[in-house]
Protein backbone atom coordinates (compact mmCIF):
# COMPACT_ATOMS: atom_id res chain seq x y z
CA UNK A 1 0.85 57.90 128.64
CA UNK A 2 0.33 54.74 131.02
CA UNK A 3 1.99 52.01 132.59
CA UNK A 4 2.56 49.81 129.75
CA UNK A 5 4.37 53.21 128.31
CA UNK A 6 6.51 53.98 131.43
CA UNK A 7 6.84 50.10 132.25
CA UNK A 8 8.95 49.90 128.47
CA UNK A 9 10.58 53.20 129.32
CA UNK A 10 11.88 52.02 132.12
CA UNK A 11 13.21 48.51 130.06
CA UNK A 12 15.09 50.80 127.87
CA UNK A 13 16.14 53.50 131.00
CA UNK A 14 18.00 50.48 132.79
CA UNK A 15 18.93 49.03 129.66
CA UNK A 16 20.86 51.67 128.16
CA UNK A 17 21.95 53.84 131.33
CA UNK A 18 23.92 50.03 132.69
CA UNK A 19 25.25 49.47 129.36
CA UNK A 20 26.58 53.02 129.20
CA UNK A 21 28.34 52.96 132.22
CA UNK A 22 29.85 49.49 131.14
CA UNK A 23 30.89 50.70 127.97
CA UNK A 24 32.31 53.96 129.24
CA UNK A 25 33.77 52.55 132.60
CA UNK A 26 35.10 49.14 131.43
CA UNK A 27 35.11 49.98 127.64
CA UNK A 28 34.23 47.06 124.91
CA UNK A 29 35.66 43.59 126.30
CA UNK A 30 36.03 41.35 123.84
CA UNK A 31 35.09 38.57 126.00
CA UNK A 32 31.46 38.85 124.76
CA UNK A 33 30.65 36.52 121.87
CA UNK A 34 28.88 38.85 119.44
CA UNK A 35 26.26 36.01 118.28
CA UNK A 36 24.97 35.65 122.02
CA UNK A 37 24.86 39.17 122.39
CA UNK A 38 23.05 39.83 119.65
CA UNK A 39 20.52 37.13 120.85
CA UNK A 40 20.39 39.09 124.21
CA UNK A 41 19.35 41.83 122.88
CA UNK A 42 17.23 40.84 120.02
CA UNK A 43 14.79 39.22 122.78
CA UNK A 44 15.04 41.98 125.24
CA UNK A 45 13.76 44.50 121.84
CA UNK A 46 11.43 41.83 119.90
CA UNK A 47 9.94 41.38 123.79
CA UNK A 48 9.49 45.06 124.33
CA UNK A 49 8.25 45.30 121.02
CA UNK A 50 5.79 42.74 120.68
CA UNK A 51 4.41 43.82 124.49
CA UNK A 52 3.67 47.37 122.86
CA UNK A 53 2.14 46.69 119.63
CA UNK A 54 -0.47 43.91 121.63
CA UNK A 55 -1.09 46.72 124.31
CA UNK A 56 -1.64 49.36 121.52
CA UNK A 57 -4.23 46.87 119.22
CA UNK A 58 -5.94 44.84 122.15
CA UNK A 59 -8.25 45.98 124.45
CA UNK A 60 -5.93 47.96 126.64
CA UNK A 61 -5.32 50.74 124.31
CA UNK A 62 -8.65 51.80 125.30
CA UNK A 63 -8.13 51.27 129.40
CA UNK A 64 -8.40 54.83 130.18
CA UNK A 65 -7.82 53.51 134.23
CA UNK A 66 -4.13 52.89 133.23
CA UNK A 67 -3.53 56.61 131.84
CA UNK A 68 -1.47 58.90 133.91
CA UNK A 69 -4.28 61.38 132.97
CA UNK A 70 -7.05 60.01 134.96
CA UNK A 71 -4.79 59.66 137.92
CA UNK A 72 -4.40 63.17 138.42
CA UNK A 73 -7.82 63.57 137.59
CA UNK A 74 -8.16 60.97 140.98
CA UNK A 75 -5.57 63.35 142.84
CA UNK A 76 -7.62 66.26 142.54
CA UNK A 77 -10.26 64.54 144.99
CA UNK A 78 -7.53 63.31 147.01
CA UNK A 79 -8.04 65.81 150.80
CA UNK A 80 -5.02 67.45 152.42
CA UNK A 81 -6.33 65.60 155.61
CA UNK A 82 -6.06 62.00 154.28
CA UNK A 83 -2.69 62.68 152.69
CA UNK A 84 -1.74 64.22 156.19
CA UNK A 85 -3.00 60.63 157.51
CA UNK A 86 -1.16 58.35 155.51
CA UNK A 87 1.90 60.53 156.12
CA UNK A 88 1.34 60.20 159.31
CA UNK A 89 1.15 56.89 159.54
CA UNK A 90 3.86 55.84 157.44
CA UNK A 91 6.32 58.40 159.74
CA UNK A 92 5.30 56.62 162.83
CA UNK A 93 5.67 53.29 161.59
CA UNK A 94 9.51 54.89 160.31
CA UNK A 95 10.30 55.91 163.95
CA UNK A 96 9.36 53.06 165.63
CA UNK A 97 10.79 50.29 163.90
CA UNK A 98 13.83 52.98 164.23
CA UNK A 99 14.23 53.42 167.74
CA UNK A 100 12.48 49.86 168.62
CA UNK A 101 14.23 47.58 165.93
CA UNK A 102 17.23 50.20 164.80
CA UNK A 103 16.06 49.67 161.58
CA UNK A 104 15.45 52.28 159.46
CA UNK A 105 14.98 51.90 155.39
CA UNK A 106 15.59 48.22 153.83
CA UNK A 107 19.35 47.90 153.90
CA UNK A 108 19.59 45.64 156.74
CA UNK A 109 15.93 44.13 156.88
CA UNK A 110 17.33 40.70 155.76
CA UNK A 111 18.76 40.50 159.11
CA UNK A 112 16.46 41.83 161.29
CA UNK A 113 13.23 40.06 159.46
CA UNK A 114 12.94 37.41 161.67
CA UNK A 115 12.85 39.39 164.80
CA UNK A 116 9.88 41.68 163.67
CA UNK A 117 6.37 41.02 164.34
CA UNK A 118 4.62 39.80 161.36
CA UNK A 119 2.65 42.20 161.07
CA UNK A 120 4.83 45.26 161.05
CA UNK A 121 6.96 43.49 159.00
CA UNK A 122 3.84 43.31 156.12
CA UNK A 123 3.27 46.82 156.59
CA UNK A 124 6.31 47.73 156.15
CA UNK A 125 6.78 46.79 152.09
CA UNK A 126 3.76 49.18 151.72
CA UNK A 127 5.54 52.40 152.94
CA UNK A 128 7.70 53.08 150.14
CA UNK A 129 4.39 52.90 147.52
CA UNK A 130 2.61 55.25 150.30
CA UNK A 131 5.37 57.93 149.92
CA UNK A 132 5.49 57.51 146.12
CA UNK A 133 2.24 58.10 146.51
CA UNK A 134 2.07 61.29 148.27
CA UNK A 135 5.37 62.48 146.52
CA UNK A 136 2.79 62.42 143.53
CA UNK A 137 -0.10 63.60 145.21
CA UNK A 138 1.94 66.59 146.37
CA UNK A 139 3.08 67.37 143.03
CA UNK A 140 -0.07 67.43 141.16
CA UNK A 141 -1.61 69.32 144.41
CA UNK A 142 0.64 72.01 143.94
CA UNK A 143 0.54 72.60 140.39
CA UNK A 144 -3.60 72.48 140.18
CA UNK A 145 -4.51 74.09 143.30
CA UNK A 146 -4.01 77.50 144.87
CA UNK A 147 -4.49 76.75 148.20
CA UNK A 148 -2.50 74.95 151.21
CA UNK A 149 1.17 75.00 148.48
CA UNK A 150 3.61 75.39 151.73
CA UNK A 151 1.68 72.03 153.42
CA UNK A 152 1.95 70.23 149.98
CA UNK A 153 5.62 70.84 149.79
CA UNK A 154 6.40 70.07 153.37
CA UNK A 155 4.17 66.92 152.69
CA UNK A 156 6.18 66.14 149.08
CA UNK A 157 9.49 66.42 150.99
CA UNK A 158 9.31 64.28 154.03
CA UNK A 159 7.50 61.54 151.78
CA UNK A 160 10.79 61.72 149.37
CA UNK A 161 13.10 61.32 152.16
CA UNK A 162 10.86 58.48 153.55
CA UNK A 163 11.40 56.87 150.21
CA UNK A 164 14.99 58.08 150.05
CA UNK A 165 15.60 55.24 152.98
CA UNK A 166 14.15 53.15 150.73
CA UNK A 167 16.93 53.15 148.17
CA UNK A 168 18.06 54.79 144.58
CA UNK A 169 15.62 53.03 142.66
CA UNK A 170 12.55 54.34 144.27
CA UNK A 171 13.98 57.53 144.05
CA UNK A 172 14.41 57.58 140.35
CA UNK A 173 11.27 56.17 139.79
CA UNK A 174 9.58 59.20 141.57
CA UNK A 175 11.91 61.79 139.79
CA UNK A 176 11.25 60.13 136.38
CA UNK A 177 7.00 60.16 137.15
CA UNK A 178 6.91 63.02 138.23
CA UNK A 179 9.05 64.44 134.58
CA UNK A 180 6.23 62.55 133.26
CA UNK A 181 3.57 64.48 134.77
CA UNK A 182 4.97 67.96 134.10
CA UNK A 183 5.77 66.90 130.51
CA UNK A 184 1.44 66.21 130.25
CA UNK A 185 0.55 69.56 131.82
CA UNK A 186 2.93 71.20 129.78
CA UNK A 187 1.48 69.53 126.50
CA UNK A 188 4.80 70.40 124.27
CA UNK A 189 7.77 70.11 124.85
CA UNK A 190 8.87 74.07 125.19
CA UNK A 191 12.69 75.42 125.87
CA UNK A 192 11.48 75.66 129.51
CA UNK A 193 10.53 72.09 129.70
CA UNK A 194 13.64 70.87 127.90
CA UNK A 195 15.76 73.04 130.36
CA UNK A 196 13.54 71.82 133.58
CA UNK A 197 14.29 68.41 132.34
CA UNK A 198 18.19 69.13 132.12
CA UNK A 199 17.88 70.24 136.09
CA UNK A 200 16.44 67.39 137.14
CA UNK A 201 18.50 65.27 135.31
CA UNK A 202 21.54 66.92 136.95
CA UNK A 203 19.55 66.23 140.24
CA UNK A 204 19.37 63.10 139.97
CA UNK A 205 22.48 62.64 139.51
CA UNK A 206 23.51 64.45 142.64
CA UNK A 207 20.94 62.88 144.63
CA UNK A 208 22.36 58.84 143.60
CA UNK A 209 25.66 60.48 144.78
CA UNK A 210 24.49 61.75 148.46
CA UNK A 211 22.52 58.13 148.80
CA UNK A 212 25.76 56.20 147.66
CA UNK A 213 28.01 58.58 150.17
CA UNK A 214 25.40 58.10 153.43
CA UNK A 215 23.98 54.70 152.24
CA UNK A 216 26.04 52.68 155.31
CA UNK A 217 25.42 55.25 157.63
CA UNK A 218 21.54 55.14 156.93
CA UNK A 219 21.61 51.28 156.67
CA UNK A 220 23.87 50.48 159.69
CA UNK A 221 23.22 52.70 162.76
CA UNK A 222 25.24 50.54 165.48
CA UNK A 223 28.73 51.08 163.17
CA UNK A 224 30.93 53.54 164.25
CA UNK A 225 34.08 53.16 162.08
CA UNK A 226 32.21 55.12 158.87
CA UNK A 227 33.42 58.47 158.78
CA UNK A 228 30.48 61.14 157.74
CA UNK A 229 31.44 62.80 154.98
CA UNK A 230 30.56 66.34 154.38
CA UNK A 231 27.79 67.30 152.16
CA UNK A 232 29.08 69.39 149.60
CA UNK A 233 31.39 65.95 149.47
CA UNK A 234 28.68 63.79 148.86
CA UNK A 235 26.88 65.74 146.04
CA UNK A 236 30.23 66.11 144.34
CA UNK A 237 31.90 62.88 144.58
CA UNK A 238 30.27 61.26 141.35
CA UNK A 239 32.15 58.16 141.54
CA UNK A 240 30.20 56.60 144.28
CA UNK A 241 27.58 56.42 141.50
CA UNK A 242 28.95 55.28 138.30
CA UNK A 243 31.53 53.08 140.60
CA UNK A 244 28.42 51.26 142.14
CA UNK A 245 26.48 50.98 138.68
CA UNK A 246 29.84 49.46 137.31
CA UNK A 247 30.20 46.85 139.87
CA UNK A 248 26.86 45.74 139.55
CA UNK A 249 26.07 43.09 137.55
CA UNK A 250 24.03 45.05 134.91
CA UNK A 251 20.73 43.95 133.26
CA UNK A 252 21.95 42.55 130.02
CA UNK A 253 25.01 40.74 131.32
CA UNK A 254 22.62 38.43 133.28
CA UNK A 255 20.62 37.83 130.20
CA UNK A 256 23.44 37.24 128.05
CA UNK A 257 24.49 34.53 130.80
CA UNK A 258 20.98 32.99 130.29
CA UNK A 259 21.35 33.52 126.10
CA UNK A 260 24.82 32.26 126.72
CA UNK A 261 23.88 29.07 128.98
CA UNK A 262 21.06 27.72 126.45
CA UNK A 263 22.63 24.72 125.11
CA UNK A 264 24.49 23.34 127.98
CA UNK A 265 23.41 19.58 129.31
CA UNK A 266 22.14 20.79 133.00
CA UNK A 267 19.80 23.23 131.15
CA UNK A 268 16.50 21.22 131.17
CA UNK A 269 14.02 23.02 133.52
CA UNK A 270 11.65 23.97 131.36
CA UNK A 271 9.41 26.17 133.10
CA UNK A 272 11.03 25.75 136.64
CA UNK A 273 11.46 29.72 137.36
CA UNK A 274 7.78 30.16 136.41
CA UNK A 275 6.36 27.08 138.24
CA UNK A 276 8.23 28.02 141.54
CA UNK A 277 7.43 31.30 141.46
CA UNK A 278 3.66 31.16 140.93
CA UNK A 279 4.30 28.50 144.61
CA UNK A 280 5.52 30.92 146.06
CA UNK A 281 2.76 33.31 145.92
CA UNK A 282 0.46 30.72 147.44
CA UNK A 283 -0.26 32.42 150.60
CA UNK A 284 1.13 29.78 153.50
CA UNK A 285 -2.62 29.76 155.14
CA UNK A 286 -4.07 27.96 151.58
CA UNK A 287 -0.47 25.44 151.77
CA UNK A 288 0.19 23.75 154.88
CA UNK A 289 3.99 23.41 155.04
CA UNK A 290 4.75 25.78 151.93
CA UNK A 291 8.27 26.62 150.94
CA UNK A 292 9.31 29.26 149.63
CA UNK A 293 11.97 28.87 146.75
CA UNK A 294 15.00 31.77 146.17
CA UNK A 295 14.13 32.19 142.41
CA UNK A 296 17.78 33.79 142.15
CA UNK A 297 19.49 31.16 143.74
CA UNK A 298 17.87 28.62 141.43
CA UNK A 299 18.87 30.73 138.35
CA UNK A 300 22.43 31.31 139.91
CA UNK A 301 23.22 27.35 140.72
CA UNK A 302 22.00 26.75 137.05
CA UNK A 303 24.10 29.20 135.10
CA UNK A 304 27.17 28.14 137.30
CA UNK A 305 27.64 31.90 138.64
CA UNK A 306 27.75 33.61 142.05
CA UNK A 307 24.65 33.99 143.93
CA UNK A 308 25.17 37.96 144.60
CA UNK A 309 23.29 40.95 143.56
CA UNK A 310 22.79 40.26 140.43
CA UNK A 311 19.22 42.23 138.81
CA UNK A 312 16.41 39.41 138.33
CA UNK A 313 14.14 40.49 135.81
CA UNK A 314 11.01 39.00 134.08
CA UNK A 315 13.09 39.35 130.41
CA UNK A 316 15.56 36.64 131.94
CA UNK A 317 13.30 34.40 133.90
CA UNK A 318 11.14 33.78 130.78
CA UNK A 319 14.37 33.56 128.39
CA UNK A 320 15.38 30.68 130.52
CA UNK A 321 12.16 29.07 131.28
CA UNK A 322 11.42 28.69 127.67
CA UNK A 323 14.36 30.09 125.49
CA UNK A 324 13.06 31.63 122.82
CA UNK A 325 10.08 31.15 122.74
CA UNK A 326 9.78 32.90 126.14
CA UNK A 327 9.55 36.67 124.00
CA UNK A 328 5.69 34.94 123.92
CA UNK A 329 5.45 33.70 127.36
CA UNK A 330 6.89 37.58 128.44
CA UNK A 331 4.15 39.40 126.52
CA UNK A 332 1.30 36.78 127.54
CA UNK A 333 2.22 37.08 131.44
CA UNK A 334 2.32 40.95 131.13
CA UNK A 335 -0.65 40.93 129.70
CA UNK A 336 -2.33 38.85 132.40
CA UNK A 337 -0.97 40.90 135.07
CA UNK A 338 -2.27 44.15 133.72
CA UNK A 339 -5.69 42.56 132.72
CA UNK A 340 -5.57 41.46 137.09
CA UNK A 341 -4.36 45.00 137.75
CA UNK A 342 -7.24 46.68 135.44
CA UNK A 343 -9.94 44.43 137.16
CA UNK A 344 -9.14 46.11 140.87
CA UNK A 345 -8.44 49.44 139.55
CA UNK A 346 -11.97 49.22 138.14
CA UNK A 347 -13.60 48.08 141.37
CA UNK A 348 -11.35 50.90 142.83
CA UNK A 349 -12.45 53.69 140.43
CA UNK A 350 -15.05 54.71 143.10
CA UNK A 351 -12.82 55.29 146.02
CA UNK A 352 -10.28 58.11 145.08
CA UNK A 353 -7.35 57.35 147.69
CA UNK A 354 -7.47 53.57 147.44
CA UNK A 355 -7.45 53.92 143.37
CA UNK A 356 -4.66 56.43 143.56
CA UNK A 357 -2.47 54.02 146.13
CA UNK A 358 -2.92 51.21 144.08
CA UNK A 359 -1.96 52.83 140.51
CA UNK A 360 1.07 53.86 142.10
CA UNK A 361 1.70 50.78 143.35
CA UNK A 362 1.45 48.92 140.15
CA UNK A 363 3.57 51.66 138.63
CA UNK A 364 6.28 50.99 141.01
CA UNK A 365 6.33 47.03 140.22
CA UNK A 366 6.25 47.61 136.38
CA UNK A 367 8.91 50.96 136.88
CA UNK A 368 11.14 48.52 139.20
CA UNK A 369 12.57 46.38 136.05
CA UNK A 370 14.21 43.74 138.55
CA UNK A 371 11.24 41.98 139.69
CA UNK A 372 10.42 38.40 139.67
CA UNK A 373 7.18 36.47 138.84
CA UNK A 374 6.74 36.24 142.72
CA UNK A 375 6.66 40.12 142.39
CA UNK A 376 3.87 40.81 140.13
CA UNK A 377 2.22 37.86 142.07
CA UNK A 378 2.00 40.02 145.33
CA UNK A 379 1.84 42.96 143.79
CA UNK A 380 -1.76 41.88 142.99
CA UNK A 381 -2.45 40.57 146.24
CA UNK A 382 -1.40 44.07 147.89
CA UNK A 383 -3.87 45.70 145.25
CA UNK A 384 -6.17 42.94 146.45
CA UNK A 385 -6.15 43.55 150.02
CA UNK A 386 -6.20 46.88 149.75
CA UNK A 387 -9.73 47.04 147.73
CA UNK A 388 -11.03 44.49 150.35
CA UNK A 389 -10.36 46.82 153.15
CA UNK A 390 -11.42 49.79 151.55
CA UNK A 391 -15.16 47.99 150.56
CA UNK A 392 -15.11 46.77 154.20
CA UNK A 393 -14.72 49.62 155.53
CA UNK A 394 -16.91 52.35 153.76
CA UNK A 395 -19.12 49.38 154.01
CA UNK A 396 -19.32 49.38 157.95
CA UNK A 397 -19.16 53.66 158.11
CA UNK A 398 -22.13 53.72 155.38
CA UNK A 399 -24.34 50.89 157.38
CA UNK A 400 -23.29 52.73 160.72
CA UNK A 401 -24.63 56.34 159.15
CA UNK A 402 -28.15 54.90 157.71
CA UNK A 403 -28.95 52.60 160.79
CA UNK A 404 -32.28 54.29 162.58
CA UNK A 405 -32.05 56.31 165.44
CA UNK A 406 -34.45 55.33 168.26
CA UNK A 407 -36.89 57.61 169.96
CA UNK A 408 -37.22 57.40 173.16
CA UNK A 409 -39.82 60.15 173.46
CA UNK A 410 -42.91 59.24 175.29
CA UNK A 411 -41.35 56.02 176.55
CA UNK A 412 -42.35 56.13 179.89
CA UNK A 413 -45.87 58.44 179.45
């Protein structure tokens, strides 16, 4: 099991769980043409389908660096005193842009951007990876070693309500990895799995409903009108969640607006998603006077439809950048990305931590199905940066530890 695996479990995960919820909260409208949503969903599977069977025959099938195996293999060299560093860190940086900022989690960021300093601002999109991270590094911790299990849990549980703040996906994304993980150490799938599977499903579930109760109160902290409501409340009141995935535009409605959209006159940017996305991940340094383009709002204005919260994903960009013939263009870029990813990994192998925060970093961007080409784009320049510094700096520490030492004996006889 790797990325590429859990990146098309994920596809299906959002796929079916939205068009569950549609079909069971809304029920079948007939105001779906059947021929365009067939075509939505025969690219979304012939996509999927095509990405597996090149990963499984090319070269990657054989990228052990992309298993979920070798990253706990990583883990196990991973210290309790650098994962008490990073959680460190990533708490401090969560209390001050807190009581500095009153911003705590990404639910009013969008406001608030302009007014932090770059540079916390930049650090800032790395702390939900770093407590994915140590969610996982906690987990396999705890299951492989015998010593320090109290620390590892305390560790596991303020990293998941660090990335609690962050939103529900993150936290499904560490709930699903980490089934992942005990389903490998297990190595069959036993009644106690099955049954430990059923729990955290049902968790979950009760977890989306807490975040969907307190999810104002976390995001706005000068409001004063939301009333708290009590816990047992939140965990019970289900229809916070299935209302919220209802009213969301769900994954295959915005491709079937692309599928549906094909043939109209004003639809003759071949390309144009693609194009201004790979701009905008031209850093601003390289471009004097770069701007950045709002992929969504570009997609929006051309399928004549709101610009709201509506899930971007690469499925739809490529659909309408090159109809069809996108399923080819979808597999191609994937590819590309994960050959990128596999080069740094590589470089990483060497340096445990680094490796380890970078693999779950990529498995965040491919596990996140609502990304753009912009995404993937930085996601590689975060991977980037991160090998740079790590080089740099066991560079400096390892010239600092083999300079000579100077003798000043007999100096002055």
């Amino acid at each position: 099991m790797g990325i590429v695996e859990l990146y098309i479990i994920s596809i299906y995960i959002y796929l079916g769980v939205y068009t569950a919820v549609d079909v069971v909260k809304n029920g079948v409208t007939p105001d779906f043409n059947v021929n365009f949503l067939f075509k939505t969903f025969s690219y979304i599977l012939l996509s999927v389908l095509l990405l597996y069977l090149f990963s499984q025959t090319s070269i990657f099938k054989n990228y052990k660096l992309f298993k979920l195996e070798n990253l706990i293999e990583k883990i196990k060299e991973i210290t309790l005193k650098q994962s008490i560093f990073l959680l460190s860190g990533i708490s401090l940086i969560t209390l001050y842009t807190y009581f500095r900022y009153g911003l705590l989690g990404r639910g009013d960021v969008a406001f608030l951007e302009e007014s932090l300093p770059y540079y916390l601002s930049s650090i800032r999109y790395i702390i939900p990876t770093a407590s994915f991270m140590l969610c996982v590094i906690s987990y396999i911790k705890f299951t492989t070693t015998s010593n320090y299990k109290f620390i590892w849990i305390v560790v596991g549980l303020i990293s998941f309500s660090i990335a609690f703040l962050y939103g529900r996906r993150i936290m499904f994304t560490i709930i699903l990895v980490l089934v992942i993980l005990y389903i490998i150490q297990s190595k069959r799938l036993t009644s106690r799995v099955i049954f430990s599977l059923l729990i955290l499903s049902f968790s979950t579930i009760l977890l989306s409903n807490v975040f969907q109760n307190y999810r104002y109160l976390i995001y706005d902290f000068h409001s004063t009108n939301e009333e708290k409501p009590a816990l047992r409340d939140a965990l019970l009141n289900f229809e916070t969640t299935t209302d919220n995935l209802s009213e969301r535009t769900a994954m295959w409605k915005l491709n079937y607006l692309v599928a549906q959209n094909q043939n109209h006159s004003f639809y003759n940017d071949y390309g144009l998603l693609l194009l201004e996305g790979t701009k905008n991940a031209i850093p601003s340094v390289i471009w004097e006077g770069k701007k950045v383009s709002d992929l969504d709002s570009i997609l929006a204005t051309n399928l004549l439809i709101p610009v709201t919260d509506f899930p971007s994903n690469i499925l739809a960009f490529t659909n309408y950048d090159f109809r069809m013939n996108g399923i080819f263009i979808f597999v191609l870029f994937i590819l590309l990305i994960l050959y990128c990813a596999y080069l740094i990994l590589y470089y990483s192998q060497k340096y445990s931590f680094s490796y380890t925060l970078i693999f779950c970093n990529c498995l965040i961007n491919f596990m996140n199905i609502e990304n753009t080409y912009t995404s993937f784009y930085t996601m590689l320049r975060d991977n980037l940066i991160i090998l740079i510094v790590t080089i740099t700096i066991v560079t400096l520490f390892s010239r600092q530890s083999q300079s000579p030492k100077h003798s000043y004996k007999g100096r002055y006889v």
